[in-house]
Protein backbone atom coordinates (compact mmCIF):
# COMPACT_ATOMS: atom_id res chain seq x y z
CA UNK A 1 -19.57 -12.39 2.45
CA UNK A 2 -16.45 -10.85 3.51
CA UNK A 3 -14.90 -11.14 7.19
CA UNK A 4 -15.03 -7.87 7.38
CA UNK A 5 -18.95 -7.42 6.70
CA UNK A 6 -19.58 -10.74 8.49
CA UNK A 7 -17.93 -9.54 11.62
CA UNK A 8 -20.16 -6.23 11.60
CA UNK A 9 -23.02 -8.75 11.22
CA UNK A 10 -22.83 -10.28 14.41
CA UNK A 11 -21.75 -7.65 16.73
CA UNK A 12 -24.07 -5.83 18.97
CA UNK A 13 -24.79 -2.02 17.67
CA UNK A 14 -23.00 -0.94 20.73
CA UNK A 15 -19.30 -2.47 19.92
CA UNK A 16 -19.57 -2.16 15.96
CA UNK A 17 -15.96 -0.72 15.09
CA UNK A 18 -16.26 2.12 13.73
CA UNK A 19 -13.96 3.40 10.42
CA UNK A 20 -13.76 5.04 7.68
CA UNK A 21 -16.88 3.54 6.40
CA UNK A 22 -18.80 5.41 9.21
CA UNK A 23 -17.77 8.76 7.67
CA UNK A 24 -20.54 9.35 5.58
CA UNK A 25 -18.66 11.38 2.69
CA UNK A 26 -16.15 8.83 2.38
CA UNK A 27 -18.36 6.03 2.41
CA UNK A 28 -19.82 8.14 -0.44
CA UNK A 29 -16.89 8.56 -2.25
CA UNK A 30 -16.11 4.71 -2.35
CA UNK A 31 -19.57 3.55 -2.74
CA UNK A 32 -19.07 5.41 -5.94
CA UNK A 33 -16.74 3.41 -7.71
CA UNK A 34 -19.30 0.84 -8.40
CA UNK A 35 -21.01 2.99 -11.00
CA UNK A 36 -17.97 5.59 -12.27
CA UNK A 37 -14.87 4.19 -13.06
CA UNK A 38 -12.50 6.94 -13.64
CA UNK A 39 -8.90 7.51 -11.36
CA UNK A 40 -10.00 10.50 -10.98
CA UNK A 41 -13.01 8.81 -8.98
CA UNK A 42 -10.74 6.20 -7.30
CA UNK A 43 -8.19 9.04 -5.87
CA UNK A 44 -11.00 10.93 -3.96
CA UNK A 45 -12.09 7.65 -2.14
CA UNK A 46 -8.43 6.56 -1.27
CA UNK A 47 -7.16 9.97 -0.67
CA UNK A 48 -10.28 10.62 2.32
CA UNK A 49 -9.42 7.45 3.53
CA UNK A 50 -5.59 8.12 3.93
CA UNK A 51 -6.27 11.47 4.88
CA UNK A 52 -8.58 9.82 7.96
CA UNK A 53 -5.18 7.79 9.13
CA UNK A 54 -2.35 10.09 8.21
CA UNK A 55 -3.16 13.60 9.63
CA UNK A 56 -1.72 16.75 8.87
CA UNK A 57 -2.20 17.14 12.58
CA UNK A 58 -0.17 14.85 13.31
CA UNK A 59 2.81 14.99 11.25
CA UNK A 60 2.07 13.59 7.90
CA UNK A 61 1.77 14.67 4.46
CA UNK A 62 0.47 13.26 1.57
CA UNK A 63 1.99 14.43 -1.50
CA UNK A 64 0.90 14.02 -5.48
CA UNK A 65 3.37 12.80 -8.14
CA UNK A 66 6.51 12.56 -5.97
CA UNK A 67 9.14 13.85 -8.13
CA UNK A 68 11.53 11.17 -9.76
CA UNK A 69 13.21 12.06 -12.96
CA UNK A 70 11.48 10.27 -14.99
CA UNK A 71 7.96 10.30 -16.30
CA UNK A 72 6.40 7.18 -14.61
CA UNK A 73 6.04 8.62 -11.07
CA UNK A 74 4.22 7.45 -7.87
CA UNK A 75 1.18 8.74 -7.63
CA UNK A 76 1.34 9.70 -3.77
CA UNK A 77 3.66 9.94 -1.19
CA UNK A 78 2.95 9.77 2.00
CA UNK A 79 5.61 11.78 4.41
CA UNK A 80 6.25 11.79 7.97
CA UNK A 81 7.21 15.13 9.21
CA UNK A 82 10.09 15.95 12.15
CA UNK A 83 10.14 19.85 13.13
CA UNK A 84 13.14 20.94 15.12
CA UNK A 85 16.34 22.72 13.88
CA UNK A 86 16.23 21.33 10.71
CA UNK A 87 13.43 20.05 9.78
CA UNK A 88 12.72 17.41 7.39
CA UNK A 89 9.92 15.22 5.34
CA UNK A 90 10.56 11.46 5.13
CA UNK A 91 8.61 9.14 2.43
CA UNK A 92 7.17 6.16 3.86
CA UNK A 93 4.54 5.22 1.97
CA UNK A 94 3.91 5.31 -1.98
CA UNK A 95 0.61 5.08 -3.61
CA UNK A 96 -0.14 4.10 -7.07
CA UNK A 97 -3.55 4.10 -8.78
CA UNK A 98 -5.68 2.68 -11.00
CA UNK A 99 -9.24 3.23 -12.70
CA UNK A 100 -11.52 0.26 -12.22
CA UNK A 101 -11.13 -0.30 -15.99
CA UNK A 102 -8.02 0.45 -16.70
CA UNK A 103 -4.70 -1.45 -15.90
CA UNK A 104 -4.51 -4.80 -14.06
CA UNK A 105 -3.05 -4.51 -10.69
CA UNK A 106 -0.03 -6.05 -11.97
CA UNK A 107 0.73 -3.54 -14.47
CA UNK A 108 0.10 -0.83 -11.62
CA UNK A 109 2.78 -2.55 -9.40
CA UNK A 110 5.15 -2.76 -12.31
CA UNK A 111 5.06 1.20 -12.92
CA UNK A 112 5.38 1.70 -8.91
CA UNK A 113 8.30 -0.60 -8.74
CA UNK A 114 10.05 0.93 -11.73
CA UNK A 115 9.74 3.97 -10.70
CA UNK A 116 11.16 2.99 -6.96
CA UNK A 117 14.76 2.82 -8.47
CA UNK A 118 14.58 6.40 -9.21
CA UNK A 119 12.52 7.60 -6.40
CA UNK A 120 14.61 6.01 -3.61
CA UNK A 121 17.74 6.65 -5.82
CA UNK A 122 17.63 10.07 -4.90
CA UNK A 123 17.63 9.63 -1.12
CA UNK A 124 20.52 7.94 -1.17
CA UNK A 125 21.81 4.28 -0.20
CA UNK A 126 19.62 1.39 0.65
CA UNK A 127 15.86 2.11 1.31
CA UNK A 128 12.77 0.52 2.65
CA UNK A 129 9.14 1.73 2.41
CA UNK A 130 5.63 0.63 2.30
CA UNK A 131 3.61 0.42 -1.10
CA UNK A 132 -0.24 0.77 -1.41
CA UNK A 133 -2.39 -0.07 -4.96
CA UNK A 134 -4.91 0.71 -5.68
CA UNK A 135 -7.66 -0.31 -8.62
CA UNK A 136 -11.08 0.51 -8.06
CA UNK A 137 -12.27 -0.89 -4.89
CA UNK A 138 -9.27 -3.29 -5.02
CA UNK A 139 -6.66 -2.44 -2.30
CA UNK A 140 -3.08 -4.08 -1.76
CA UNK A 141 -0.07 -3.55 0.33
CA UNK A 142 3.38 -4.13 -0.03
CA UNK A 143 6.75 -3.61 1.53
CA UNK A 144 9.19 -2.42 -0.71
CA UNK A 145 12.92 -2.96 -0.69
CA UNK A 146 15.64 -1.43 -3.18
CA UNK A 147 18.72 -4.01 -1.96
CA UNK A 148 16.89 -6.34 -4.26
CA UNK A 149 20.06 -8.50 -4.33
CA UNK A 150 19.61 -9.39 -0.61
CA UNK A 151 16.08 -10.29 -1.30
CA UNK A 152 17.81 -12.59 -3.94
CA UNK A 153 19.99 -14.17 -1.97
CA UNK A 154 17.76 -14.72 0.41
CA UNK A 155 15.23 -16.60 -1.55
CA UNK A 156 12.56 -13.98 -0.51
CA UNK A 157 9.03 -14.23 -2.80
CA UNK A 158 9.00 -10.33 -4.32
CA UNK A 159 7.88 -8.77 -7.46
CA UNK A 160 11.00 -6.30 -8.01
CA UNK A 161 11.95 -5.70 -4.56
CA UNK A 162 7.94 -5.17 -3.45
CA UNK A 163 7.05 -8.31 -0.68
CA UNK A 164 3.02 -8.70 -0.16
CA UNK A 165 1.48 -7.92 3.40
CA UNK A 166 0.13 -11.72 2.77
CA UNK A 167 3.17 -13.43 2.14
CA UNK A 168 4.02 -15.90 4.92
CA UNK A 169 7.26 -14.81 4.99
CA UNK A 170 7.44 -12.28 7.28
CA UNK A 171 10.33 -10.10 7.69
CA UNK A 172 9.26 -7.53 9.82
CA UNK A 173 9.71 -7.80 13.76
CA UNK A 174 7.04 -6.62 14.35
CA UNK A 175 5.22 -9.30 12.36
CA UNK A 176 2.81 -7.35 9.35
CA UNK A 177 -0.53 -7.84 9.65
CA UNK A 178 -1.57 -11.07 7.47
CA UNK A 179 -5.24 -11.18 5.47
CA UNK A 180 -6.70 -13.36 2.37
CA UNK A 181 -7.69 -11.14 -0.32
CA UNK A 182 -8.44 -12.05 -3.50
CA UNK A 183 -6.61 -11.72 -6.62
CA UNK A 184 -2.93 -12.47 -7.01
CA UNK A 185 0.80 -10.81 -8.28
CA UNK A 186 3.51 -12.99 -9.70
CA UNK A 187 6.78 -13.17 -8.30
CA UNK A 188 9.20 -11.59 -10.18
CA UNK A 189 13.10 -11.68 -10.09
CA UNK A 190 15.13 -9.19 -11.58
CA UNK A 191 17.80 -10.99 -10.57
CA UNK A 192 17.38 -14.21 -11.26
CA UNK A 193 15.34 -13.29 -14.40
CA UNK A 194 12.13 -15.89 -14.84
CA UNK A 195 8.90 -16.38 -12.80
CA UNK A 196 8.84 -17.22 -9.29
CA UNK A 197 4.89 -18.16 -9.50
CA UNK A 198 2.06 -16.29 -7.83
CA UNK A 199 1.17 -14.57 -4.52
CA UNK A 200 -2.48 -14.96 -3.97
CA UNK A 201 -5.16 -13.12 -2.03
CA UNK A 202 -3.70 -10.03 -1.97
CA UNK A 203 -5.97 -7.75 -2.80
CA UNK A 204 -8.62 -6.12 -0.19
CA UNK A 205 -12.04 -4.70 -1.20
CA UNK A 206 -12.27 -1.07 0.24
CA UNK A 207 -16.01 -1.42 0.91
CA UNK A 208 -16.33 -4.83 2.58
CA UNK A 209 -13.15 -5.61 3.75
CA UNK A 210 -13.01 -2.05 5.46
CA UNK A 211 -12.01 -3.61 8.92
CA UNK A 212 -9.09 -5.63 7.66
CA UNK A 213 -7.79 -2.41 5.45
CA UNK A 214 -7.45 0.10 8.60
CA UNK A 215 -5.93 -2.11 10.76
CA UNK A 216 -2.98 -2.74 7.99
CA UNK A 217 -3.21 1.16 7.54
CA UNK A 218 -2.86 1.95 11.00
CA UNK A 219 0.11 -0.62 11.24
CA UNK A 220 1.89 0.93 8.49
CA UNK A 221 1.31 4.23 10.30
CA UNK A 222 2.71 2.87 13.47
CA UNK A 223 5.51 0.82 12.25
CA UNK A 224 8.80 0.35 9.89
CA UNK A 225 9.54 -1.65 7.18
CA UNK A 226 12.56 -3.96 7.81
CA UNK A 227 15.58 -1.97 7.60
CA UNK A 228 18.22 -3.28 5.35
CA UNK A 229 20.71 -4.34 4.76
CA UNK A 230 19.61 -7.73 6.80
CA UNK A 231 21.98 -9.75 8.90
């Protein structure tokens, strides 16, 4: 049993958190994914859940296939909106996603990451932002960083510039929220060029784990990644 479903468990009906889980259409749409296995099946369930924590109403957008000029392109990005004289849409989170059946997790984090370069390329200089994958139920975060060569230098565990929520070494003031998933990523190098080993528990199951994957979601609303380049 998972904390998350433990915890609900043992509380009293009056304090049971309530999340996405409670809304009965997308508890629907992610109960689902145990029996169809399609992305176009796994995009409904994350989309109402990211639509729950980034609202149009306040500020954000979620946008499909951000455009990079290339073919392998995120497929979401979430954007912060700021109104005023000139007004402007910032990425901070991309989303890639995968059918239950179809790529490992690692492959999925391999397309997001290569397709980064180019993404953040176009916004000019160095860039931070928060990744989310997705495959099937299976949910992990990341914070991505394109000054790989700092990350380098700095000895920091990434797989191409992309640092798990779970790996103990946080950069972030603000501390990211830390969980034990399941499954793992290796850590990959560009720079130095081998295998760093394996992050483990990274991965969070939407349905069980429900508590644990809002409160990263809501911290990734609230907060920044680590803005480079690092002292």
């Amino acid at each position: 049993m998972s904390a998350s479903s433990s915890l609900r468990s043992i509380l009293p009906v009056s304090v049971k958190p309530v999340t996405y889980m409670n809304v009965e259409l997308i508890k629907a749409a992610v109960d689902k994914l145990d029996s169809s296995h399609h992305e176009y099946d796994v995009g409904r369930a994350v989309l109402s859940i990211l639509r729950n924590y980034f609202p149009q109403n306040q500020g954000w957008t979620i946008v499909p296939e951000f455009l990079v000029p290339e073919k392998k392109r995120p497929d979401y990005c979430i954007e912060k909106f700021a109104g005023g004289v000139s007004p402007s849409f910032t990425p901070k989170v991309f989303v890639e996603m995968k059918s239950g059946t179809g790529a490992t997790t690692e492959k999925a984090l391999d397309q997001i990451t290569s397709s980064m370069v180019q993404a953040i390329d176009r916004l000019g200089g160095e860039f931070t932002c928060f990744l989310i994958i997705v495959k099937g139920k299976q949910i992990g975060f990341f914070e991505y960083h394109n000054d790989r060569s700092n990350l380098s230098e700095d000895e920091v565990q990434q797989h191409f510039g992309a640092i798990s929520f779970n790996n103990p070494q946080q950069l972030t003031p603000n501390r990211r929220p830390f969980y034990r998933g399941t499954g793992s990523v290796s850590h990959q190098d560009d720079h130095i060029g081998d295998d760093m080993g394996d992050q483990h528990e990274v991965f969070l199951d939407l349905a069980t784990e429900d508590l644990t994957v809002v409160k990263v979601l809501e911290w990734m609303r609230d907060n920044q990644p680590l803005a480079t380049p690092r002292g």
